[in-house]
N, C-alpha and C. Protein backbone atom coordinates (compact mmCIF):
# COMPACT_ATOMS: atom_id res chain seq x y z
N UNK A 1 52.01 -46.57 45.67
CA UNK A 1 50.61 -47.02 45.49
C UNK A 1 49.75 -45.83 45.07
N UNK A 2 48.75 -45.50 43.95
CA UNK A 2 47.76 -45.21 43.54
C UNK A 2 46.91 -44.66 44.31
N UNK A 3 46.33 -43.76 44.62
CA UNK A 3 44.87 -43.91 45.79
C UNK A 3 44.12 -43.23 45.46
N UNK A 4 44.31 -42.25 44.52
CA UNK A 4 43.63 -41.54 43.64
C UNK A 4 44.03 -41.02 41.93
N UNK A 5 43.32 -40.50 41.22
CA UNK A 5 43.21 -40.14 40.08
C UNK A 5 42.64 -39.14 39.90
N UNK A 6 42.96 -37.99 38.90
CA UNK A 6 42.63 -37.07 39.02
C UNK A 6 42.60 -36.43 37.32
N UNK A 7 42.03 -36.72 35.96
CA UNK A 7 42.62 -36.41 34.97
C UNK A 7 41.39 -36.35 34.44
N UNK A 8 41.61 -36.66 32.94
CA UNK A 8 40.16 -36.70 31.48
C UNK A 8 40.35 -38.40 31.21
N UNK A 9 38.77 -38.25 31.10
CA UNK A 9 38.41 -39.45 30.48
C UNK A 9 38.53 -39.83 29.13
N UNK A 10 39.78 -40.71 28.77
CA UNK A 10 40.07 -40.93 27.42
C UNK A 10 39.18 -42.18 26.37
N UNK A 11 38.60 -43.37 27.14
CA UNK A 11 37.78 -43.60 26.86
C UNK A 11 37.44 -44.75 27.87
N UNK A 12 36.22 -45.38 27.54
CA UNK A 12 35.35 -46.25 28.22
C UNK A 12 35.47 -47.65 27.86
N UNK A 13 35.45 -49.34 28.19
CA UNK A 13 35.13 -50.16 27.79
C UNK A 13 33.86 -51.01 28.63
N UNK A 14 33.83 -52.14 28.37
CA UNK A 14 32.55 -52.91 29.32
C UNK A 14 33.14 -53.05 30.76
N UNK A 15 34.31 -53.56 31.32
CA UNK A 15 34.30 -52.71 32.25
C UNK A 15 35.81 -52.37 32.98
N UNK A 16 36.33 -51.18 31.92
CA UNK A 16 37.40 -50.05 32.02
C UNK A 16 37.22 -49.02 31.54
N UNK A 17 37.80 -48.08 31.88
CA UNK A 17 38.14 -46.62 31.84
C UNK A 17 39.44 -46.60 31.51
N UNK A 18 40.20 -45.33 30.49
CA UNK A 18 41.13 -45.43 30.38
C UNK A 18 41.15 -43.35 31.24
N UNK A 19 41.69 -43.32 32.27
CA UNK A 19 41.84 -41.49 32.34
C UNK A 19 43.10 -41.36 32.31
N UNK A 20 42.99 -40.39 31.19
CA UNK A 20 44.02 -39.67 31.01
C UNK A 20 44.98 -38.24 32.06
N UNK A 21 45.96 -38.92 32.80
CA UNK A 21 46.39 -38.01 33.69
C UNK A 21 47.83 -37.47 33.07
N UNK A 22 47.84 -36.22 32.96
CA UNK A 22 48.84 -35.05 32.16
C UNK A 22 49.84 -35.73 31.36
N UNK A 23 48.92 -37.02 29.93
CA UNK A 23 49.40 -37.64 28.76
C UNK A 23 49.84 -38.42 29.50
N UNK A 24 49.37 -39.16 30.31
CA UNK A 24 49.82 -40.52 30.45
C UNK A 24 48.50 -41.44 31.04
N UNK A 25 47.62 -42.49 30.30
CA UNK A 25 46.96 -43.21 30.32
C UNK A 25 46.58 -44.23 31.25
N UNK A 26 45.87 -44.05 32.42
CA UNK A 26 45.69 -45.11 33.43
C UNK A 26 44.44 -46.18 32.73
N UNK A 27 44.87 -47.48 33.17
CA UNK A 27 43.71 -48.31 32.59
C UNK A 27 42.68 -48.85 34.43
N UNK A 28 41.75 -48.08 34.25
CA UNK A 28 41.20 -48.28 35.60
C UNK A 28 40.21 -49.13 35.37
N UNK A 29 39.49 -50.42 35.85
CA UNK A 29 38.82 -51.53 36.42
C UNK A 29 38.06 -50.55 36.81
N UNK A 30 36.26 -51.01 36.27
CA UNK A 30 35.39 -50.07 37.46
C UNK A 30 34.10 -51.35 37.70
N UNK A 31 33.28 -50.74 38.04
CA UNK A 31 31.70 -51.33 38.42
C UNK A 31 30.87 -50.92 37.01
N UNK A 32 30.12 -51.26 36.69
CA UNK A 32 29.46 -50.96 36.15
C UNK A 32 28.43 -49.46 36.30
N UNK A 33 28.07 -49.42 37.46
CA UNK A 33 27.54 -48.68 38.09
C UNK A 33 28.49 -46.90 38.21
N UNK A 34 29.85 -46.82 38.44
CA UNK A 34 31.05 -46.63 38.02
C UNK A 34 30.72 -45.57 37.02
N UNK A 35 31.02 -46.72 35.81
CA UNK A 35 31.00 -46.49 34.38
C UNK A 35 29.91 -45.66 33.97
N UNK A 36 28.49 -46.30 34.45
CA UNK A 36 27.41 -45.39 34.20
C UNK A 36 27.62 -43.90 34.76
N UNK A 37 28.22 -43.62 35.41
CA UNK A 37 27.85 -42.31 35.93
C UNK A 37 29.16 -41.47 35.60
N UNK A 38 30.38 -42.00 34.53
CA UNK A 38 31.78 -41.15 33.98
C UNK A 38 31.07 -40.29 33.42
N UNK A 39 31.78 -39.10 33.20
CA UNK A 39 31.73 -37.68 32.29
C UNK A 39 32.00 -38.22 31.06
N UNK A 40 31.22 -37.68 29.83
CA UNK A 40 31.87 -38.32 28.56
C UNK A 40 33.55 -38.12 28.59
N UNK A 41 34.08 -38.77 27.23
CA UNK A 41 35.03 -39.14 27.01
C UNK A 41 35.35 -37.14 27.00
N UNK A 42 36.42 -36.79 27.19
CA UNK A 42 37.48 -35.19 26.98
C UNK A 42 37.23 -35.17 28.33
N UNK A 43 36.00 -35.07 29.21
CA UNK A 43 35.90 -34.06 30.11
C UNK A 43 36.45 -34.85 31.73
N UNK A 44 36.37 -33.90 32.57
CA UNK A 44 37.27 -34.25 33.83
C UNK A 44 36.37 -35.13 34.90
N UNK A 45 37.34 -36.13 35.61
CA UNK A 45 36.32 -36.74 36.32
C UNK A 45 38.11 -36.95 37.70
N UNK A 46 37.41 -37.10 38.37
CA UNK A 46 38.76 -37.85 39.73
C UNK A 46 37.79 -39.23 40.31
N UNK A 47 39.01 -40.04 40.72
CA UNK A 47 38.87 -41.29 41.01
C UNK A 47 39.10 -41.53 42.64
N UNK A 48 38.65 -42.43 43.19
CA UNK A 48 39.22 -42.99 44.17
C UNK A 48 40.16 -44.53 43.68
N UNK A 49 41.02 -44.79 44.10
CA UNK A 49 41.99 -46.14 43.32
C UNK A 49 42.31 -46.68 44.65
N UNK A 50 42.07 -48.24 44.15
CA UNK A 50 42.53 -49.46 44.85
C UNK A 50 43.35 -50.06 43.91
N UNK A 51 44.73 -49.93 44.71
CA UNK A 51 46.15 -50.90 43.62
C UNK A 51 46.12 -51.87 44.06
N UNK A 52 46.07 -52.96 43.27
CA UNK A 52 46.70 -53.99 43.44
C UNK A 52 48.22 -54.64 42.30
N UNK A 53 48.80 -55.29 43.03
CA UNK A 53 50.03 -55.34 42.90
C UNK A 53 50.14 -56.73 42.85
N UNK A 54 50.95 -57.68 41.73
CA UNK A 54 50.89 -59.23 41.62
C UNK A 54 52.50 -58.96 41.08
N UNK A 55 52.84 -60.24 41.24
CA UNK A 55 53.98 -60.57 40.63
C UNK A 55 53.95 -59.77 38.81
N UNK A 56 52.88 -60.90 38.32
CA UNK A 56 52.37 -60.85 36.65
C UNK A 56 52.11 -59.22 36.47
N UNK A 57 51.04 -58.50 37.45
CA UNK A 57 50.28 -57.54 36.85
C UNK A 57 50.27 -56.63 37.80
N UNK A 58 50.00 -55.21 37.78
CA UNK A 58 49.14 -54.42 38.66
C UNK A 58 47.80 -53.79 38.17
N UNK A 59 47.19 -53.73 38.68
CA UNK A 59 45.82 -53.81 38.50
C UNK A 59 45.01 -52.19 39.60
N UNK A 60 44.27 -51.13 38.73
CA UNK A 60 44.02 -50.05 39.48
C UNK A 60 42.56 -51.05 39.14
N UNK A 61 41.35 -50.09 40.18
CA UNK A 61 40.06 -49.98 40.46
C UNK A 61 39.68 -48.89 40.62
N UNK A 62 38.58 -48.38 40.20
CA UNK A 62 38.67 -46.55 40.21
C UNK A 62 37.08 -46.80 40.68
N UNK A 63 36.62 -45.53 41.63
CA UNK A 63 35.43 -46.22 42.19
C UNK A 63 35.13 -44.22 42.02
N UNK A 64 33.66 -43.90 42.06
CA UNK A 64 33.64 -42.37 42.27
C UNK A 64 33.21 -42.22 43.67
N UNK A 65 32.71 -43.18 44.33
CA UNK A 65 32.19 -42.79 45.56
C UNK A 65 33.51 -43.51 46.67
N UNK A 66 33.80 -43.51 47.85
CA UNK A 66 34.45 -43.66 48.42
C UNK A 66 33.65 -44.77 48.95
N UNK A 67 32.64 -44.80 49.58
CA UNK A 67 32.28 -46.20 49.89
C UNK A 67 32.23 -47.29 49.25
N UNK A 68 31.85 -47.18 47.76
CA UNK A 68 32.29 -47.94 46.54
C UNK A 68 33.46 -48.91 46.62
N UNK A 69 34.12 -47.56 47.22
CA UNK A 69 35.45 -48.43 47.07
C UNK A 69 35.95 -49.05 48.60
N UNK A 70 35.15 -48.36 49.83
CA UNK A 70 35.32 -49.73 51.10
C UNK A 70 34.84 -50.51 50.72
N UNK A 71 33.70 -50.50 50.41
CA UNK A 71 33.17 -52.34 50.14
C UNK A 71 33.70 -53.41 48.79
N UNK A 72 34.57 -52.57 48.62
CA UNK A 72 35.45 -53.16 47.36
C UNK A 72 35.83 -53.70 48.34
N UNK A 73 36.89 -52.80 49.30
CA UNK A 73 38.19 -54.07 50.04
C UNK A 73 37.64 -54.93 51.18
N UNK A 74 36.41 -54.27 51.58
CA UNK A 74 35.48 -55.56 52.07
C UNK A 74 35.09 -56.51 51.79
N UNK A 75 34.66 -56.81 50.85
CA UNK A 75 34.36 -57.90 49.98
C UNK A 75 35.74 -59.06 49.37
N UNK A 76 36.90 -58.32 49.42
CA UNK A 76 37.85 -59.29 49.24
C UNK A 76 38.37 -59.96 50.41
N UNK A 77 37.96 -59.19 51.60
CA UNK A 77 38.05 -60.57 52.55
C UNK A 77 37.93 -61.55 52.49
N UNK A 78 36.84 -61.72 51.79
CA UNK A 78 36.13 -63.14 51.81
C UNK A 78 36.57 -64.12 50.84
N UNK A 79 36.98 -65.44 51.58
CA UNK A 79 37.55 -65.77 50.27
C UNK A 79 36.32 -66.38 49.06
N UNK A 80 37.40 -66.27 48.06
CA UNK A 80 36.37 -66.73 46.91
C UNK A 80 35.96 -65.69 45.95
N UNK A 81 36.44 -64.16 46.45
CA UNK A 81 35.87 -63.37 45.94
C UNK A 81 36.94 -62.11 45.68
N UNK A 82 37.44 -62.28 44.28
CA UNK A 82 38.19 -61.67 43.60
C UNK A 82 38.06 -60.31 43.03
N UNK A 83 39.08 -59.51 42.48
CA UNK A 83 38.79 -57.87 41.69
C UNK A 83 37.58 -58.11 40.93
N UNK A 84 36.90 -58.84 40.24
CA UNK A 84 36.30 -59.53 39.37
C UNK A 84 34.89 -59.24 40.03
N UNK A 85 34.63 -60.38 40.78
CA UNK A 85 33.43 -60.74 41.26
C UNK A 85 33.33 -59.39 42.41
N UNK A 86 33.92 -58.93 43.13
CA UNK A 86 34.15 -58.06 43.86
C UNK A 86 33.00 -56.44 42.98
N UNK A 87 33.61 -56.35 41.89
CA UNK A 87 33.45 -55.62 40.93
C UNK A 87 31.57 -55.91 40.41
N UNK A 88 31.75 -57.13 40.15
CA UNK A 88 30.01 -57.76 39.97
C UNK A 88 29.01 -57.50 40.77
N UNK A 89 29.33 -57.38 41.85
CA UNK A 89 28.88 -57.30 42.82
C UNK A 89 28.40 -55.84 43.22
N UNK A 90 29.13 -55.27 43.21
CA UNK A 90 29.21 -53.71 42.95
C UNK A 90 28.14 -52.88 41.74
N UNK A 91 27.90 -53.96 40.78
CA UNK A 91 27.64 -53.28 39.45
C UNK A 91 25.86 -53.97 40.07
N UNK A 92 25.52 -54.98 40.58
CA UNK A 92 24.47 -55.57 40.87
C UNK A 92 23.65 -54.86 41.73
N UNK A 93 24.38 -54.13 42.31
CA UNK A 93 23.88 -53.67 44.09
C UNK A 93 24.58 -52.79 44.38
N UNK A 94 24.34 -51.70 45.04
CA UNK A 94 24.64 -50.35 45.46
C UNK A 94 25.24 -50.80 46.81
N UNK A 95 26.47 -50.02 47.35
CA UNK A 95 26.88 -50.27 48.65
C UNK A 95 25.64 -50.11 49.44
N UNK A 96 25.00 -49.75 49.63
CA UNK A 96 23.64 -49.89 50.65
C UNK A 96 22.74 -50.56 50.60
N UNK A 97 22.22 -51.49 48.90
CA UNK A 97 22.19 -52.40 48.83
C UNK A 97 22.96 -53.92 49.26
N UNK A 98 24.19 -53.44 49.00
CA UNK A 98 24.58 -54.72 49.77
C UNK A 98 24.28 -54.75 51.08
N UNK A 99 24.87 -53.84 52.06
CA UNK A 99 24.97 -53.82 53.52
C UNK A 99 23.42 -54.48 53.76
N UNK A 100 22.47 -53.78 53.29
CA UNK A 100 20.49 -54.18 53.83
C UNK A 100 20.80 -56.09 53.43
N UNK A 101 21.27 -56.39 52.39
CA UNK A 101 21.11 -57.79 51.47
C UNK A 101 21.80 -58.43 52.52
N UNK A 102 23.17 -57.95 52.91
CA UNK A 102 23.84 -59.07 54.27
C UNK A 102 23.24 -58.68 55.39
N UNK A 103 23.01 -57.75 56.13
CA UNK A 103 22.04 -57.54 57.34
C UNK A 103 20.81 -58.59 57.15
N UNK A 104 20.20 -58.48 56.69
CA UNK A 104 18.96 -59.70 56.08
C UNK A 104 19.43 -60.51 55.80
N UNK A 105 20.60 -61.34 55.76
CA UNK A 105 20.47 -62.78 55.32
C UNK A 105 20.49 -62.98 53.21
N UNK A 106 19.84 -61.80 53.10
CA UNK A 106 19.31 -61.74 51.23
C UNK A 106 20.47 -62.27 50.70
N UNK A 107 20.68 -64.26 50.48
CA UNK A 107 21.32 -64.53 49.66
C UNK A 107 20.66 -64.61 48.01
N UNK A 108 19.21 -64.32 47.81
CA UNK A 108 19.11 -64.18 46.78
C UNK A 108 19.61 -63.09 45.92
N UNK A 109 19.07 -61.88 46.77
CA UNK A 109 19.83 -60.30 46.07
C UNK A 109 21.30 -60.58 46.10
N UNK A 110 22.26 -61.34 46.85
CA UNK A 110 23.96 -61.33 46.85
C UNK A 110 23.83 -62.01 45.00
N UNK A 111 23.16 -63.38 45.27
CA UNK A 111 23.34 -63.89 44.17
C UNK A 111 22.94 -63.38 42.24
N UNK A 112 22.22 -62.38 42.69
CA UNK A 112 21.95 -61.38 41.54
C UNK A 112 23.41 -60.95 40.61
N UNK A 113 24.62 -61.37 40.98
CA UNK A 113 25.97 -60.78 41.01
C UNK A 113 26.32 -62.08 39.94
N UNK A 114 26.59 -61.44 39.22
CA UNK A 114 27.66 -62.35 38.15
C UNK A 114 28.91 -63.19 38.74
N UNK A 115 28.74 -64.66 39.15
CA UNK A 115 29.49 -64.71 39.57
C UNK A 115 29.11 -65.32 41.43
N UNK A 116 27.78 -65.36 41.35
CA UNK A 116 28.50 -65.67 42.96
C UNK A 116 27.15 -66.52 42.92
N UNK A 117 27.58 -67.44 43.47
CA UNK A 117 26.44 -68.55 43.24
C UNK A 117 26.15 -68.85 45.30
N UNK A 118 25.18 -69.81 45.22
CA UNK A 118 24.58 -69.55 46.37
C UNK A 118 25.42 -70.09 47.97
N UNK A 119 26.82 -71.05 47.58
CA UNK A 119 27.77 -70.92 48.61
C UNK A 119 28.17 -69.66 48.48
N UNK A 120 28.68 -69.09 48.04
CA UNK A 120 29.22 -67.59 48.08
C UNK A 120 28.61 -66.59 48.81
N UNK A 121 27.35 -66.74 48.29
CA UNK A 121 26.00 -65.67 48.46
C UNK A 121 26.02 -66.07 50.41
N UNK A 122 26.18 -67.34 50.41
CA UNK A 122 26.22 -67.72 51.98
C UNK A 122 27.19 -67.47 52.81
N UNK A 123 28.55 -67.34 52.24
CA UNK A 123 29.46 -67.18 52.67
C UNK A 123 29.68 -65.52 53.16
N UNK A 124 29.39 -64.46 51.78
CA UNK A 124 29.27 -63.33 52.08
C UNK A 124 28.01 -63.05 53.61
N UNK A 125 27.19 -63.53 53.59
CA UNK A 125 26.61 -62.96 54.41
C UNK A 125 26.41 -63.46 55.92
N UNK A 126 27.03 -64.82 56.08
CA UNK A 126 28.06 -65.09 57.47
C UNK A 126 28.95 -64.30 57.69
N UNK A 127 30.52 -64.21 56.64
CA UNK A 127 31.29 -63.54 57.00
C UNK A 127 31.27 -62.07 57.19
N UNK A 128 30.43 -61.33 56.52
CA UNK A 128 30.15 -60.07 56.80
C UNK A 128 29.42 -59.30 57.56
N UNK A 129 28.35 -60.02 58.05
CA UNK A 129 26.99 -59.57 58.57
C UNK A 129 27.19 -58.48 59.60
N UNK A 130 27.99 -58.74 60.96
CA UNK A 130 28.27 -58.10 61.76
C UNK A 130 29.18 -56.66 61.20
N UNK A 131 29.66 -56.43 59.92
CA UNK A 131 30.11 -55.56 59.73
C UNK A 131 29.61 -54.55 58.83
N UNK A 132 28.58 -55.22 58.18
CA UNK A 132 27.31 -54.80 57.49
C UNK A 132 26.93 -53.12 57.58
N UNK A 133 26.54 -53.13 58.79
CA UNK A 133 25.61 -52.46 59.70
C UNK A 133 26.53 -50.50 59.44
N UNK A 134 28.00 -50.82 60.04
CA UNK A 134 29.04 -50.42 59.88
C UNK A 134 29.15 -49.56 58.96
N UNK A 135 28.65 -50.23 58.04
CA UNK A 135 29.40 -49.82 56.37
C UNK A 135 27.86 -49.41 55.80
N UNK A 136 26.98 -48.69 56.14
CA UNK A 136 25.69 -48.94 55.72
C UNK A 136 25.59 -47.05 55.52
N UNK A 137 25.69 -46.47 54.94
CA UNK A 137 25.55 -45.03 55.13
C UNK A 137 23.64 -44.25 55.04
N UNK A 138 23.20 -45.26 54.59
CA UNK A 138 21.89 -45.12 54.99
C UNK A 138 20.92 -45.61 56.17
N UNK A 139 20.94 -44.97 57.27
CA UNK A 139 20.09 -45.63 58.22
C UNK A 139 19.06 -46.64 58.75
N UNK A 140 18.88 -47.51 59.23
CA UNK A 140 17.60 -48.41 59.02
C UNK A 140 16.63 -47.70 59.79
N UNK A 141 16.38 -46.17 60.40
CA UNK A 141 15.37 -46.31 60.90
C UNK A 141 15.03 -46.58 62.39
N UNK A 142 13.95 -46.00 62.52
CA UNK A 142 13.76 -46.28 63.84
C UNK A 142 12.93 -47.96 63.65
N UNK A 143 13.08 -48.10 62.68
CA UNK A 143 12.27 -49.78 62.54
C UNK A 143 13.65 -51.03 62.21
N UNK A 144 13.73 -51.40 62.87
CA UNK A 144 14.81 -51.66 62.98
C UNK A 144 14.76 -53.34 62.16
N UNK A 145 16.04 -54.34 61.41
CA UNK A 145 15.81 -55.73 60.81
C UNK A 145 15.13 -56.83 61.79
N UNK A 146 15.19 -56.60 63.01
CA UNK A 146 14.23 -57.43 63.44
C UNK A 146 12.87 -57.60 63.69
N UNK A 147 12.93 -56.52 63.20
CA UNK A 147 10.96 -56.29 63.26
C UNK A 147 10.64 -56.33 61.70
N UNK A 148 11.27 -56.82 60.87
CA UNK A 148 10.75 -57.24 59.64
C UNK A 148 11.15 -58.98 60.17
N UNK A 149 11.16 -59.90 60.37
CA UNK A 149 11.83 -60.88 59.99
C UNK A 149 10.62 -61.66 60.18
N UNK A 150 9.80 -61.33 60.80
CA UNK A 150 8.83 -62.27 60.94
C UNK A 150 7.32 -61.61 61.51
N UNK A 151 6.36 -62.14 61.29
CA UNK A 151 4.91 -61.58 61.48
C UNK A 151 4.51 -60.93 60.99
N UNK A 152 3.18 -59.95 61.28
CA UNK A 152 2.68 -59.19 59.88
C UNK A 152 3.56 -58.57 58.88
N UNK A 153 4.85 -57.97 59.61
CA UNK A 153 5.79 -57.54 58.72
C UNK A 153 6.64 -58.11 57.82
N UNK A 154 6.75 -59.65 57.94
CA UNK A 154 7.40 -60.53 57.38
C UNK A 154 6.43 -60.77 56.52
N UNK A 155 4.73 -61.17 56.84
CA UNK A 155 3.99 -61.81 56.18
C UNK A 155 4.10 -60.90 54.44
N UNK A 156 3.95 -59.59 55.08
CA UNK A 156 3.77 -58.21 54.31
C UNK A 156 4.72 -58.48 53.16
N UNK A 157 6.34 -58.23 53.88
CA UNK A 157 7.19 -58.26 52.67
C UNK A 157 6.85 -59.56 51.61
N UNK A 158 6.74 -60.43 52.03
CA UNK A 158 6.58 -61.80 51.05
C UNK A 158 5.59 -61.43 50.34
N UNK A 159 4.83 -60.76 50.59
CA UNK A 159 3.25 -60.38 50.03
C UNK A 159 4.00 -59.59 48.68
N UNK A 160 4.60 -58.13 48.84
CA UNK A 160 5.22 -57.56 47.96
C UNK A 160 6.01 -58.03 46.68
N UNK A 161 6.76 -59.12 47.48
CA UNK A 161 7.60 -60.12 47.19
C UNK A 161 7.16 -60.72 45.77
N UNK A 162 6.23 -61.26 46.11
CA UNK A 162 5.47 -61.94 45.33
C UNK A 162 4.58 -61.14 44.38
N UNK A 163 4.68 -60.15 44.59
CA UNK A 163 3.88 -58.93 43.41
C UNK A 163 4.79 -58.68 42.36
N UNK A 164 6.19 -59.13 42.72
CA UNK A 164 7.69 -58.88 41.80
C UNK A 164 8.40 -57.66 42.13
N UNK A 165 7.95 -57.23 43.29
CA UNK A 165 9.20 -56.53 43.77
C UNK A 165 9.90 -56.70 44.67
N UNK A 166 11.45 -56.23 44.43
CA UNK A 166 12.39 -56.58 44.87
C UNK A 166 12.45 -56.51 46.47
N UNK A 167 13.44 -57.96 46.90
CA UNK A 167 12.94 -58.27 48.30
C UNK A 167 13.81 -56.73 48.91
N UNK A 168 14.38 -55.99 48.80
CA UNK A 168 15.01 -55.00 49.23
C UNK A 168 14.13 -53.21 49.63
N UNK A 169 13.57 -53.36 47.67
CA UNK A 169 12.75 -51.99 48.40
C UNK A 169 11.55 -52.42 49.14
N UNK A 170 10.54 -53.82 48.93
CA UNK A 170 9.39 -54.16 49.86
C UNK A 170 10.09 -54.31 51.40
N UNK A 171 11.08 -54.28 51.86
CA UNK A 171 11.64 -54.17 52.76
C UNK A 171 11.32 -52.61 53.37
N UNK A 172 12.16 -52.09 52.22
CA UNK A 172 11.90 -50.48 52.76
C UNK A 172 10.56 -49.82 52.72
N UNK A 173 9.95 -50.25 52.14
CA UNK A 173 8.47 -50.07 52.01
C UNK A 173 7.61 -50.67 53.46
N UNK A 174 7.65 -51.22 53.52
CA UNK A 174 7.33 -52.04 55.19
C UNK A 174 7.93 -51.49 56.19
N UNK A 175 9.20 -51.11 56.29
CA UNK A 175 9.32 -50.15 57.38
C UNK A 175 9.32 -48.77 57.72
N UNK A 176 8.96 -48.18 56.08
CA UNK A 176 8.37 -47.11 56.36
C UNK A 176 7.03 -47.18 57.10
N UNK A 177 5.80 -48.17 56.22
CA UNK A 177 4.68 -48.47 56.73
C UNK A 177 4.87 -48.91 58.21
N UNK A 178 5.35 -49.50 58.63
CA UNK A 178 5.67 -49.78 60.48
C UNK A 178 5.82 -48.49 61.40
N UNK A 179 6.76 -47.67 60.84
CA UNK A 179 7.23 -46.24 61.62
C UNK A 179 5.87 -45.60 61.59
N UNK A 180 4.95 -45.29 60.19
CA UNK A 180 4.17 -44.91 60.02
C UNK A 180 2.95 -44.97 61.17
N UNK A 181 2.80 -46.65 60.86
CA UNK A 181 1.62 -47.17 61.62
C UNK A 181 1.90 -47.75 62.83
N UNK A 182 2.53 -48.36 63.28
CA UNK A 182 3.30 -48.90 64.58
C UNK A 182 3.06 -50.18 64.07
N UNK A 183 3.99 -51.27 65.50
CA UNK A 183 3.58 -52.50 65.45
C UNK A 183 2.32 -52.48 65.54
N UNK A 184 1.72 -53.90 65.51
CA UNK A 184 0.51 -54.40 65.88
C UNK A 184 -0.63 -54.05 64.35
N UNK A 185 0.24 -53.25 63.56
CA UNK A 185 -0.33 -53.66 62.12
C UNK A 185 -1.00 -54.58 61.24
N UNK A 186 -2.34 -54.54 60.76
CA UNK A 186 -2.38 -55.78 60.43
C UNK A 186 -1.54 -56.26 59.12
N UNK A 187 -1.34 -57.55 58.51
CA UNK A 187 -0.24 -57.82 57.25
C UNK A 187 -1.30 -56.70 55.96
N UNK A 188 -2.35 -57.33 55.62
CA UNK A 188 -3.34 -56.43 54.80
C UNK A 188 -3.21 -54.63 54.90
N UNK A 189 -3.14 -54.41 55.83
CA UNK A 189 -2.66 -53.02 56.32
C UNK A 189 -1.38 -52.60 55.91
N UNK A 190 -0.62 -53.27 55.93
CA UNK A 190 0.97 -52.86 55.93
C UNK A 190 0.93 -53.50 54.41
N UNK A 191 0.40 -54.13 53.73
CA UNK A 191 0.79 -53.99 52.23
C UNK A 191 -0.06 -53.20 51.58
N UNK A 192 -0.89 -52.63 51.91
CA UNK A 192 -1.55 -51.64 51.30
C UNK A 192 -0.86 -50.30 51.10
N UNK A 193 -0.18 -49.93 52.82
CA UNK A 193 1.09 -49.00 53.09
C UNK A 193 1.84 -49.27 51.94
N UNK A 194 2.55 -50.48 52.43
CA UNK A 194 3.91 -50.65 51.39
C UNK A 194 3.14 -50.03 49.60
N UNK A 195 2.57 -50.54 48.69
CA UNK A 195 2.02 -50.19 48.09
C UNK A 195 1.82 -48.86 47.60
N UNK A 196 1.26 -47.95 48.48
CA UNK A 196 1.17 -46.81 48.35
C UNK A 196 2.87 -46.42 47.96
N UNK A 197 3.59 -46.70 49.00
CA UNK A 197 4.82 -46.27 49.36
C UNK A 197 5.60 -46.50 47.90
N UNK A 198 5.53 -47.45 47.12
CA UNK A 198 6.44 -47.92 46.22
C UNK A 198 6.14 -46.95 45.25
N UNK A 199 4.60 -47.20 44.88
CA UNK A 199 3.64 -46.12 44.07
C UNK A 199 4.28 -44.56 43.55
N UNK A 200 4.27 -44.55 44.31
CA UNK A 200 4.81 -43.27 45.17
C UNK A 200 5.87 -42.95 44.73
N UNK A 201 7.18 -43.84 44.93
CA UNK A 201 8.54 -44.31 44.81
C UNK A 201 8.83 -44.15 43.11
N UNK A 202 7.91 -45.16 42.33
CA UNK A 202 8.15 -44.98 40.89
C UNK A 202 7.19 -44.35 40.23
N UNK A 203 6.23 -43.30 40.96
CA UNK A 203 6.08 -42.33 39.97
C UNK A 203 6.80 -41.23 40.19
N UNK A 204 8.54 -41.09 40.90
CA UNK A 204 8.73 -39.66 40.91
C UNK A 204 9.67 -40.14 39.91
């Protein structure tokens, strides 16, 4: 079995890599996300690899981050959800994106994924939720998902929400504003926070 790669990038497709390890050509499956961030084509890059092995085919996955590639084999738990969609999923949403999207319930952000329509989107975030948390390499904070789910802080995110940003960073935006200001915030208060906060966010 495969578990890593270590060679030059011979070239790129929509979504493969071919690296070249000492003249001999691996065809690696990536994310999109993946792909965006290869060394051009000559120069050196190493992989993390998930083999899979079929009667018909074997099939590598080349991921650069290592969590990339747990929530690869996380995600095939579930059934319904193949190298494929597995991969979509990946290219849609950042492993820490996902983990926040199933911690929350966010079957809309799951469904952002090529491929996974809103049983799926439901399914992922039953079957995973409790393991979510786990696999999350970014902290939630001393503000923790239940103090967004409802009341000024809930009112807040929907507020954001509805400005067109994404239910994920008005999330993070609100619990910065919470840590900031404490509970007992008013909603008007905490989207003004959030606001600032995003502001902030896309002008660096």
């Amino acid at each position: 079995m495969i578990a890593r790669l270590k060679g030059i990038v011979d070239g790129v497709g929509s979504d493969w890599a071919v690296i070249d390890v000492g003249g001999v050509g691996y065809l690696v499956f990536c994310s999109s996300r993946t792909l965006g961030r290869l060394p051009r084509a000559g120069e050196a890059v190493a992989l993390h690899v998930e083999t899979h092995v079929r009667e018909d085919h074997i099939h590598l996955y080349g991921f650069l981050e290592a969590a990339e590639r747990d929530w690869f084999r996380l995600l095939l738990t579930v059934q319904g959800v193949g190298g494929k969609v597995a991969l979509n999923l990946l290219s849609a949403l950042s492993p820490d994106e996902i983990a926040s999207a199933i911690a929350a319930g966010d079957r809309t952000a799951l469904s952002r994924a090529q491929g996974v329509g809103a049983k799926l989107a439901a399914r992922l975030a039953s079957e995973l939720k409790d393991k979510a948390v786990s696999f999350q390499t970014v902290p939630l904070g001393p503000v923790g998902q239940a103090a967004l789910s409802g009341g000024a802080a809930g009112a807040a995110i929907s507020a954001l929400v509805n400005l067109g940003y994404r239910r994920l960073e008005a999330e993070d935006a609100i619990r910065q504003a919470l840590a900031e200001a404490g509970e007992g915030t008013s909603t008007a208060s905490l989207v003004r926070a959030g606001l600032r906060s995003l502001g902030r966010e896309r002008a660096l």
